[in-house]
C-alpha atoms as a PDB file:
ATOM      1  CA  UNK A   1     297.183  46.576 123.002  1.00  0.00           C
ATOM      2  CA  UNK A   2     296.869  50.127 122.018  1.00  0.00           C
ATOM      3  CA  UNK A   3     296.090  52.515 125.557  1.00  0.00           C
ATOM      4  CA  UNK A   4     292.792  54.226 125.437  1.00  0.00           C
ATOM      5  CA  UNK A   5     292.621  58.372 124.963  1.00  0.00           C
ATOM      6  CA  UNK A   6     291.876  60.260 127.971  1.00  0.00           C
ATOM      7  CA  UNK A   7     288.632  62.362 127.516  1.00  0.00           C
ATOM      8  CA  UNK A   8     287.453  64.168 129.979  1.00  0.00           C
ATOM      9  CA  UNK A   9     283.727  64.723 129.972  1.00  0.00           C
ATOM     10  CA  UNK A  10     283.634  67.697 131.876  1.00  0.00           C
ATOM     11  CA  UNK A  11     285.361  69.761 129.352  1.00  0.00           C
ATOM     12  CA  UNK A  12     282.789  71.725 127.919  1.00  0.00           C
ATOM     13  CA  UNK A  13     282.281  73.005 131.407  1.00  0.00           C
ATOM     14  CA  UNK A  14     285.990  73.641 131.725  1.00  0.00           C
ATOM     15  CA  UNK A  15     286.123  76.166 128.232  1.00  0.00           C
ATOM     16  CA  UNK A  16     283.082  78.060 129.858  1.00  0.00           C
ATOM     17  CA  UNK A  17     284.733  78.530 133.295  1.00  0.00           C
ATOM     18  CA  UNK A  18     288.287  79.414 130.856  1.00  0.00           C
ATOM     19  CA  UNK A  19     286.265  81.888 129.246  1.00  0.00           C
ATOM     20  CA  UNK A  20     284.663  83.293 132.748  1.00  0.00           C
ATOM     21  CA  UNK A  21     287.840  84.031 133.948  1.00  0.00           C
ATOM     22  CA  UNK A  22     289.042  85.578 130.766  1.00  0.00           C
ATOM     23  CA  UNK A  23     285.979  87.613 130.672  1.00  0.00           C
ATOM     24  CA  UNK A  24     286.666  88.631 134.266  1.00  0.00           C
ATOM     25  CA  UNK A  25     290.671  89.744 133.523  1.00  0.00           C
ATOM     26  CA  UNK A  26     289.146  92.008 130.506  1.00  0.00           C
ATOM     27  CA  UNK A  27     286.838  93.384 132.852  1.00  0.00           C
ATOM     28  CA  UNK A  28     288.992  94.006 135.760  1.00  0.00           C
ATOM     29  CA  UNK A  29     291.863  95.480 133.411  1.00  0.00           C
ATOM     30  CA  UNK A  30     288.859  98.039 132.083  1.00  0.00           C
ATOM     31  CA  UNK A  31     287.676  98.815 135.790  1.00  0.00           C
ATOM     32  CA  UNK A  32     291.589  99.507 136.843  1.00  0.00           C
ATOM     33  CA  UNK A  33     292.113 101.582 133.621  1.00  0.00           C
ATOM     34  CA  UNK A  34     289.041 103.464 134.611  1.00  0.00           C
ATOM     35  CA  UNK A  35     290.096 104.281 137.844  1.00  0.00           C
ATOM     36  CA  UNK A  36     293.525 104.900 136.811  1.00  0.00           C
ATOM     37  CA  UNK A  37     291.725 107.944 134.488  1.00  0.00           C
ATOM     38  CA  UNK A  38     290.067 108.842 137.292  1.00  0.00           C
ATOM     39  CA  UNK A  39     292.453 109.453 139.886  1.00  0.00           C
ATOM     40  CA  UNK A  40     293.865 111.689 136.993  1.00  0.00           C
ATOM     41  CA  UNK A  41     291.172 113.858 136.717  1.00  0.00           C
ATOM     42  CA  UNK A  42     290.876 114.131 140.423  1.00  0.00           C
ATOM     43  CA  UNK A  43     294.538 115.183 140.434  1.00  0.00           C
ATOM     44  CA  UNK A  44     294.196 117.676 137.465  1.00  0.00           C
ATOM     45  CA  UNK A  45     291.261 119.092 139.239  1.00  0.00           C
ATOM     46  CA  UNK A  46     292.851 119.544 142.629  1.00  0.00           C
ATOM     47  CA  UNK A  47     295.672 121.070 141.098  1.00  0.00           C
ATOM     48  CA  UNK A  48     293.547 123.611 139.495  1.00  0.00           C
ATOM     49  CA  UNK A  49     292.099 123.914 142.926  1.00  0.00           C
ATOM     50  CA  UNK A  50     295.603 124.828 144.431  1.00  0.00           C
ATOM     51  CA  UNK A  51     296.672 127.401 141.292  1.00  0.00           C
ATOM     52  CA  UNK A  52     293.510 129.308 141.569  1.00  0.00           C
ATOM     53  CA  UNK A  53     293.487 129.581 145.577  1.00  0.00           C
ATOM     54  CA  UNK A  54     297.044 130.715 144.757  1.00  0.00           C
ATOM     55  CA  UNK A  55     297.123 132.902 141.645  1.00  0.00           C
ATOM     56  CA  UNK A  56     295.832 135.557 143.095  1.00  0.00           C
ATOM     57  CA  UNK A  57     296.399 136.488 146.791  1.00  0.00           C
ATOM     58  CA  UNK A  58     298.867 139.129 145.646  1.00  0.00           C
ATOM     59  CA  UNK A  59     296.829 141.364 143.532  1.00  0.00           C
ATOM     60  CA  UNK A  60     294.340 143.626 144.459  1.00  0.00           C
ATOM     61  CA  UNK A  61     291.090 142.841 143.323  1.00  0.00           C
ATOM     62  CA  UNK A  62     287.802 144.854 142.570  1.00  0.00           C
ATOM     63  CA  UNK A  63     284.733 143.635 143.797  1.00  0.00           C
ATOM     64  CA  UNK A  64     283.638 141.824 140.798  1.00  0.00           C
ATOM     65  CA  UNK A  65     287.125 139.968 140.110  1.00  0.00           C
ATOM     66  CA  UNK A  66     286.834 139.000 143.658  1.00  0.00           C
ATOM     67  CA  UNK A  67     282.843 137.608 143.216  1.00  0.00           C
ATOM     68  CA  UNK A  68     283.680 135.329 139.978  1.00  0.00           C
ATOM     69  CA  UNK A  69     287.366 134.447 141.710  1.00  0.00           C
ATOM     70  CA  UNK A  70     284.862 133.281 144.822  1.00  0.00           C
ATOM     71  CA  UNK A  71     282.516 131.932 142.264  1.00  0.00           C
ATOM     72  CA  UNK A  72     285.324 129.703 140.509  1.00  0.00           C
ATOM     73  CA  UNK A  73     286.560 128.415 143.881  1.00  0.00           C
ATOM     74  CA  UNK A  74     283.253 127.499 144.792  1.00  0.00           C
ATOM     75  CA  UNK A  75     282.687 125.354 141.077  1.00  0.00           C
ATOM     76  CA  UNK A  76     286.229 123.884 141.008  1.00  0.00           C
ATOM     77  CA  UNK A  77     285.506 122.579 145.006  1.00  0.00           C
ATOM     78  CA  UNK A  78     282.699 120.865 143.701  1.00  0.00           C
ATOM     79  CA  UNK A  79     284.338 119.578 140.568  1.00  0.00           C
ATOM     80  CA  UNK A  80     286.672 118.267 143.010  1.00  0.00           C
ATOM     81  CA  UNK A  81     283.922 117.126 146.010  1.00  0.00           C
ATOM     82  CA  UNK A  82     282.323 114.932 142.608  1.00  0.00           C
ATOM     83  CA  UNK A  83     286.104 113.666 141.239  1.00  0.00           C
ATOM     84  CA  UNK A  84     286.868 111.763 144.937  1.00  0.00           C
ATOM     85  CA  UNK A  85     283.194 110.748 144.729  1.00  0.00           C
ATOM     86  CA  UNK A  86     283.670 109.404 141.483  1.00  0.00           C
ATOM     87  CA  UNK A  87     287.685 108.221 141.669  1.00  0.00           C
ATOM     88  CA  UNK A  88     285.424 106.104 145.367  1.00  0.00           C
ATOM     89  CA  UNK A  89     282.711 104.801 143.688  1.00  0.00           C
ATOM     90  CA  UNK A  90     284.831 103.087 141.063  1.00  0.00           C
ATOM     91  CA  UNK A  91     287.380 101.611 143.787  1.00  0.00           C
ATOM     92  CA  UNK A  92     284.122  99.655 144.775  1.00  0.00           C
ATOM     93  CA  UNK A  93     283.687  98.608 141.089  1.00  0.00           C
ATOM     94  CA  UNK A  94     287.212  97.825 140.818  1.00  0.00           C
ATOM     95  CA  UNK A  95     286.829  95.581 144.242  1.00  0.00           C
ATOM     96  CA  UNK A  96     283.739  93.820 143.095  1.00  0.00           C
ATOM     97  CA  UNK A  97     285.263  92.548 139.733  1.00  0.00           C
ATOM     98  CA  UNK A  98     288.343  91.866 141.366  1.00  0.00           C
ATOM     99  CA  UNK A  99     286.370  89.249 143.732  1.00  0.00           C
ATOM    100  CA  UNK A 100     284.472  88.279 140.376  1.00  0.00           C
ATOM    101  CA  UNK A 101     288.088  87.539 139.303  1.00  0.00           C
ATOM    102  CA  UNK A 102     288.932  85.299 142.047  1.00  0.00           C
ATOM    103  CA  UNK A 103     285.496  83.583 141.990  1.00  0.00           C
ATOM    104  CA  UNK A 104     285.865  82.672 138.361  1.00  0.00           C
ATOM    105  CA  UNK A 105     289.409  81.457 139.120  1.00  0.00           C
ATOM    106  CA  UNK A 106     288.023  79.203 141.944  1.00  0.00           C
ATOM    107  CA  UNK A 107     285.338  77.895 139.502  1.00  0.00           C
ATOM    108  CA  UNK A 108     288.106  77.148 137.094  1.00  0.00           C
ATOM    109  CA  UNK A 109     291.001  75.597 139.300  1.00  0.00           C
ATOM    110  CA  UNK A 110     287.818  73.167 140.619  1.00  0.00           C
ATOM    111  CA  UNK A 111     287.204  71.928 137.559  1.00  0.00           C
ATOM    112  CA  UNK A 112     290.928  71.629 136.613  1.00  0.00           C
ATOM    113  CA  UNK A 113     291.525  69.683 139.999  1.00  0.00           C
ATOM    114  CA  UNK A 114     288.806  67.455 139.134  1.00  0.00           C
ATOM    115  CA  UNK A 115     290.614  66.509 135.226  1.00  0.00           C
ATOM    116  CA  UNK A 116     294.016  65.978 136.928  1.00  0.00           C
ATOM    117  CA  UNK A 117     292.402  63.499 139.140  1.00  0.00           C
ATOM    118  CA  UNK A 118     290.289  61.838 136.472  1.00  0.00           C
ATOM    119  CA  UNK A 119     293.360  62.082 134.328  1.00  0.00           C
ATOM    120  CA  UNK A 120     295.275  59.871 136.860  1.00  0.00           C
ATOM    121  CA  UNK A 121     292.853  57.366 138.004  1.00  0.00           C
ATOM    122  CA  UNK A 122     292.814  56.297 133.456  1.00  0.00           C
ATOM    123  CA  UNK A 123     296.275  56.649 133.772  1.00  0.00           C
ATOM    124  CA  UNK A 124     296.023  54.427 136.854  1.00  0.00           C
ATOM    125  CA  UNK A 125     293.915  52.202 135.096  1.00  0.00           C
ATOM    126  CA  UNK A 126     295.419  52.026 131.847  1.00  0.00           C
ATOM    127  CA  UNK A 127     298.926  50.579 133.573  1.00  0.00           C
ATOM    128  CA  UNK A 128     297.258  47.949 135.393  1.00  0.00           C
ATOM    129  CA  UNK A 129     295.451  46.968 131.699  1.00  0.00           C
ATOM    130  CA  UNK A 130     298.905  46.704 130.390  1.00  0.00           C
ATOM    131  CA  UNK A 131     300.244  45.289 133.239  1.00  0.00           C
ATOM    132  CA  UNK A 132     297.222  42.624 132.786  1.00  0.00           C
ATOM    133  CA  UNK A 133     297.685  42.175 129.254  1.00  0.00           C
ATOM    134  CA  UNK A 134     301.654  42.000 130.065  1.00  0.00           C
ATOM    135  CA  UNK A 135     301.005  39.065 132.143  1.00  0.00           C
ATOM    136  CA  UNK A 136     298.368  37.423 130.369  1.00  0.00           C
ATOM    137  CA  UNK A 137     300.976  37.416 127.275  1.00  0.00           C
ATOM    138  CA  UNK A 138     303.420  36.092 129.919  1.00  0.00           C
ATOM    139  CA  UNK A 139     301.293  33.207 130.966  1.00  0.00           C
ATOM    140  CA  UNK A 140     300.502  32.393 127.494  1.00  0.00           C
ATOM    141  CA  UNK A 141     303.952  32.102 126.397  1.00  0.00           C
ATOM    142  CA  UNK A 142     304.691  30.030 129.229  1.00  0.00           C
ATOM    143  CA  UNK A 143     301.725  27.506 128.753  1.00  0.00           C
ATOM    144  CA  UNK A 144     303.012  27.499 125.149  1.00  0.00           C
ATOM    145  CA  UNK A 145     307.205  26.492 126.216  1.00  0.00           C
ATOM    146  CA  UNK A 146     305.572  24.205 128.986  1.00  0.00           C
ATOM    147  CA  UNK A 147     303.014  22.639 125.931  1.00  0.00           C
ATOM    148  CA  UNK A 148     306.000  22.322 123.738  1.00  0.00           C
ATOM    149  CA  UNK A 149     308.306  20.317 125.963  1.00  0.00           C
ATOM    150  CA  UNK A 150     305.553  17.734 127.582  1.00  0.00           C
END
């Protein structure tokens, strides 16, 4: 008696929630590189803050130098007042995909849970239908020695 195949009907549902999670790594890996970029530029940009605050405190300026010196300070502060609000905002991008990430895990150990325990009741099953058939061969066998020496 050849053991039936386990299929488990559910996995269509499985791929998708596979391919969730997948979806979600690629996505969280882009949100983390995108960060990563911009706590660069946030660092570039504060250290151009620091070398132009100190690149000139020595030297004697004229009135003008000193107006587009004050002028630059003023743009690369805000360069650097919009590079933490930017390096923030994605943080919060980075946090939501990384709970999108752990949702779409959930979704997929659930359904994996569920085939393990599917998997073992057949398994389950298919022993005691050998272990019937095993014993229904026995009996037969013995009916057949018992038939033969009456």
């Amino acid at each position: 008696m050849s053991a039936r195949r386990f299929i488990f009907a559910l996995e269509p549902l499985r791929t998708v929630r596979e391919h969730a999670e997948q979806v979600a790594m690629r996505d969280l890996a882009g949100e983390l590189r995108h960060a990563d970029a911009l706590r660069t530029e946030l660092q570039s940009t504060e250290q151009r803050l620091d070398a132009a605050r100190d690149g000139h405190r020595e030297v004697t300026l004229t009135a003008v130098e000193l107006a587009a010196q004050q002028l630059y300070l003023e743009r690369v502060e805000r360069e650097v007042a919009d590079a933490k609000y930017r390096a923030q905002l994605q943080d919060g991008h980075v946090e939501a995909t990384r709970e999108r990430l752990q949702e779409a895990a959930r979704d997929r150990q659930q359904v994996d849970r569920l085939a393990e325990r599917r998997r073992a009741e057949h398994d389950r099953v298919e022993r005691r239908r050998e272990r019937d058939a095993g014993d229904e061969i026995s009996i037969q066998m013995h009916l057949t020695e018992s038939g033969a020496r009456g």
